[in-house]
C-alpha atoms as a PDB file:
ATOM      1  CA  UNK A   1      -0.040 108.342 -34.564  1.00  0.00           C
ATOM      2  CA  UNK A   2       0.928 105.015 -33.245  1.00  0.00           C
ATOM      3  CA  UNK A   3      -1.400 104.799 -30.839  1.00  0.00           C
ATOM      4  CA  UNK A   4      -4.323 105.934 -32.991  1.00  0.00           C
ATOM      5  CA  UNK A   5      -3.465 102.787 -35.188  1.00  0.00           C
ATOM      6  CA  UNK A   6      -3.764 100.889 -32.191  1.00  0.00           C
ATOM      7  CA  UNK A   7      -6.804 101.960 -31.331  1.00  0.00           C
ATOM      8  CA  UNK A   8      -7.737 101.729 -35.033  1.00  0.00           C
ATOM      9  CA  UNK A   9      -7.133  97.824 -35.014  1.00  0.00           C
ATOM     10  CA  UNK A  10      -8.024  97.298 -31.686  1.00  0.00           C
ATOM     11  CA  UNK A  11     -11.720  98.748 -32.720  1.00  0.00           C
ATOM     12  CA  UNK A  12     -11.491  96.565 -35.871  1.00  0.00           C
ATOM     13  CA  UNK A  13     -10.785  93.284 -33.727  1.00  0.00           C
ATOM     14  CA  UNK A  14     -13.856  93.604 -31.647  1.00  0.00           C
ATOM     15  CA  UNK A  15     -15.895  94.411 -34.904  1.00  0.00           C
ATOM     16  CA  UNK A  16     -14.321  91.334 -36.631  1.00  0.00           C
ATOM     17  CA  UNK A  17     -13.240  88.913 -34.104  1.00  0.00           C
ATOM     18  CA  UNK A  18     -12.980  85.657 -36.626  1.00  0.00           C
ATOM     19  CA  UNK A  19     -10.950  87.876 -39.361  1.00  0.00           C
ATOM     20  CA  UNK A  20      -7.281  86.875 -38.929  1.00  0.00           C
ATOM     21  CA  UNK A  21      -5.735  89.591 -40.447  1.00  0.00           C
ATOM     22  CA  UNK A  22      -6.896  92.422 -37.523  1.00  0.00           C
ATOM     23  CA  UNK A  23      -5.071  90.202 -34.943  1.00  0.00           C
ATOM     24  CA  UNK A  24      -1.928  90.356 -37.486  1.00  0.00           C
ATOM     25  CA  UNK A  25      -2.073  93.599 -38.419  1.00  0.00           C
ATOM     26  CA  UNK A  26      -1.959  94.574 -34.306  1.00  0.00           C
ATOM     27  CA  UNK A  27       1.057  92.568 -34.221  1.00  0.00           C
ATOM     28  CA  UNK A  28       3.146  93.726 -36.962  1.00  0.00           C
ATOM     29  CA  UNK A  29       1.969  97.189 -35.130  1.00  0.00           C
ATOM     30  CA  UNK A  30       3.787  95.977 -31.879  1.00  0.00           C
ATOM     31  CA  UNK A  31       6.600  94.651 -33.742  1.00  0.00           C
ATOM     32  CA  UNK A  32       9.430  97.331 -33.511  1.00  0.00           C
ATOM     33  CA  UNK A  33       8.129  98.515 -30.016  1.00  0.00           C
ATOM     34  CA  UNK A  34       6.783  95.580 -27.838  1.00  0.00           C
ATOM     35  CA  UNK A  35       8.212  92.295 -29.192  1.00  0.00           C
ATOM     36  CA  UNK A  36       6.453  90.770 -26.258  1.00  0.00           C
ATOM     37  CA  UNK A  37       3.255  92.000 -27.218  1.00  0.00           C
ATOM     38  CA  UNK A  38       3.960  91.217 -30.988  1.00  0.00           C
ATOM     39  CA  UNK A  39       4.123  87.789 -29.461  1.00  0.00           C
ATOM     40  CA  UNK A  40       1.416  87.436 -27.559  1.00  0.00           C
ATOM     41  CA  UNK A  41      -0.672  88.917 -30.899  1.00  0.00           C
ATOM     42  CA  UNK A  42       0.799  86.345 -33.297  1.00  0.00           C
ATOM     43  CA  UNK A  43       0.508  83.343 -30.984  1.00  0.00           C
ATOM     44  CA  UNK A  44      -3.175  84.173 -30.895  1.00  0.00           C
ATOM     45  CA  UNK A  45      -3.785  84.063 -34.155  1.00  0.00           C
ATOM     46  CA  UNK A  46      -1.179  80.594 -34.417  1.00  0.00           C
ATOM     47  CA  UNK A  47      -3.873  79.322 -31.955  1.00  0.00           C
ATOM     48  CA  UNK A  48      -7.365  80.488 -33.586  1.00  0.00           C
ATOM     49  CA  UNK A  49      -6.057  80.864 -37.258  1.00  0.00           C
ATOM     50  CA  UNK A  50      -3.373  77.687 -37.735  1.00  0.00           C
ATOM     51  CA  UNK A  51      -3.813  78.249 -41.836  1.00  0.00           C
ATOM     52  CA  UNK A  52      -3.336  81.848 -41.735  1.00  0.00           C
ATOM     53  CA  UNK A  53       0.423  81.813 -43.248  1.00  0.00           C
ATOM     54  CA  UNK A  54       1.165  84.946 -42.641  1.00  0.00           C
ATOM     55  CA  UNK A  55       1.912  84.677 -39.043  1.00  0.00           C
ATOM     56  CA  UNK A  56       4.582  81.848 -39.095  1.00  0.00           C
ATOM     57  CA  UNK A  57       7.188  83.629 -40.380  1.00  0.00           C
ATOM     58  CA  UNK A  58       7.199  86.616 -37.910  1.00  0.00           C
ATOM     59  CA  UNK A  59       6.190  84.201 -35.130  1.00  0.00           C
ATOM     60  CA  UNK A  60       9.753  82.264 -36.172  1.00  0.00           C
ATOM     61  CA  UNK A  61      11.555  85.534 -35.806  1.00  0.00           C
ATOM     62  CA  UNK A  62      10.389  86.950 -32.624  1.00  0.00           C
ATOM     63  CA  UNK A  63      11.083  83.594 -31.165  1.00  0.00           C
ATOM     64  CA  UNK A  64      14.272  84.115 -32.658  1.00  0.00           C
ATOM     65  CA  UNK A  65      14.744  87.583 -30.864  1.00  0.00           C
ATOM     66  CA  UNK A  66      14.213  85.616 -27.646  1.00  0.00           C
ATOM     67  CA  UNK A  67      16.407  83.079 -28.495  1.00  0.00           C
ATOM     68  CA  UNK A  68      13.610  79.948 -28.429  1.00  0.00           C
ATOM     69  CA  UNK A  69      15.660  78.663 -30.887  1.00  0.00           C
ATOM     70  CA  UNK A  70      13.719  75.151 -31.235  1.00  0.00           C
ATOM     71  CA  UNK A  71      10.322  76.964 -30.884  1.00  0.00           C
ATOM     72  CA  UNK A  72      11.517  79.147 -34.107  1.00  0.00           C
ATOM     73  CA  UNK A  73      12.339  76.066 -35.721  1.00  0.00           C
ATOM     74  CA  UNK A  74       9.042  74.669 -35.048  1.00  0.00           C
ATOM     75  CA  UNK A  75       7.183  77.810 -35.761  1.00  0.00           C
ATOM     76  CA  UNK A  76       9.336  77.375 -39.637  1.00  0.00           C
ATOM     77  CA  UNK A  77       8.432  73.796 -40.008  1.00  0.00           C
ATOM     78  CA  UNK A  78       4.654  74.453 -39.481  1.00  0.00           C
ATOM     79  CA  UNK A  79       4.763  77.057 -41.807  1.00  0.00           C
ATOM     80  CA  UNK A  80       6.302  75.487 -44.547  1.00  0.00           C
ATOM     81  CA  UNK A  81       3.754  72.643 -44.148  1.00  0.00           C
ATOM     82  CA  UNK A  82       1.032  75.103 -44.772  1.00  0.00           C
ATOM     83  CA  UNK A  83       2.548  76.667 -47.237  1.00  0.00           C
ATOM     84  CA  UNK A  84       2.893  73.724 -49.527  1.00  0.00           C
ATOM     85  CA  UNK A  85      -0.727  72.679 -48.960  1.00  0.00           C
ATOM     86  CA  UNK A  86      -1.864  76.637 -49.998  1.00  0.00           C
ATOM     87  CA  UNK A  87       0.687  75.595 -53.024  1.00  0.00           C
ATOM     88  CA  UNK A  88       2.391  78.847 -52.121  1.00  0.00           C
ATOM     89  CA  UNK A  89       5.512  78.897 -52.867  1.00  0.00           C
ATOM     90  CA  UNK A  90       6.373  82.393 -52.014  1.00  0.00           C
ATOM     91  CA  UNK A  91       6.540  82.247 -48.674  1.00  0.00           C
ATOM     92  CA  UNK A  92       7.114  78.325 -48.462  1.00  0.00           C
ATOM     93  CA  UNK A  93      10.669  79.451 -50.227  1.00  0.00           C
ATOM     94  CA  UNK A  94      10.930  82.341 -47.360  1.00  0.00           C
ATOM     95  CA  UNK A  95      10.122  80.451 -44.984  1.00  0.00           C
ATOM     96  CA  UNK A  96      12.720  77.796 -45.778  1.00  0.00           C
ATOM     97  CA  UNK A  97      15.583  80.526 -45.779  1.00  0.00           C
ATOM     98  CA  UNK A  98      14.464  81.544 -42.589  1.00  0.00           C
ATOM     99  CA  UNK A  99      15.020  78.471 -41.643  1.00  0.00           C
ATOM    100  CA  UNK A 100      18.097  77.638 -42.865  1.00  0.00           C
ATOM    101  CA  UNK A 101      19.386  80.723 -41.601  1.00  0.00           C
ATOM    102  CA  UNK A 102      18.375  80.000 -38.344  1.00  0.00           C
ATOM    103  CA  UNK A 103      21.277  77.115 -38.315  1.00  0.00           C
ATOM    104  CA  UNK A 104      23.417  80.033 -38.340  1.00  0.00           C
ATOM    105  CA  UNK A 105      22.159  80.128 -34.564  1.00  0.00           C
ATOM    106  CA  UNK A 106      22.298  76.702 -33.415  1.00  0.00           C
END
């Protein structure tokens, strides 16, 4: 079923390249079973979508995972930056726990 998802999004990507979400979507796909292609996927869309808000978050924790502690920081910062020009709160706030519980690392 996994695969067929895949596949699904994959499809969906090549009919929509400039939609952010399809790139996102693949990613949170990969996230339990390839963090490395998760990556990859959410770096992307960093790259070709910088105000897509969604992405900085999970980007923060995979780099986490990896233990790019300072690139996770980064990844936090950026977010919250975009978050407070979108004026949304929401995931400004998340994005500043994530953050603060990243100290937990350093």
């Amino acid at each position: 079923m996994k695969e067929a998802r895949i596949i699904m999004l994959e499809q969906f990507i090549s009919e929509e390249p400039e939609n952010p979400f399809n790139f996102y979507a693949l990613a949170m796909e990969y996230l339990n079973d390839d963090l490395t292609k998760s990556l990859e996927k959410l770096v992307y869309v960093e790259k070709h979508f910088p105000e897509y808000l969604g992405t900085y978050y999970q980007l923060g924790k995979i780099y986490q995972e990896f233990e790019k502690f300072d690139w996770a920081e980064m990844t936090f910062k950026k977010g919250i930056e975009i978050s407070k020009t979108q004026k949304n709160t929401k995931t400004e706030k998340e994005l500043i726990a994530a953050l603060k519980e990243l100290d937990n690392y350093l």
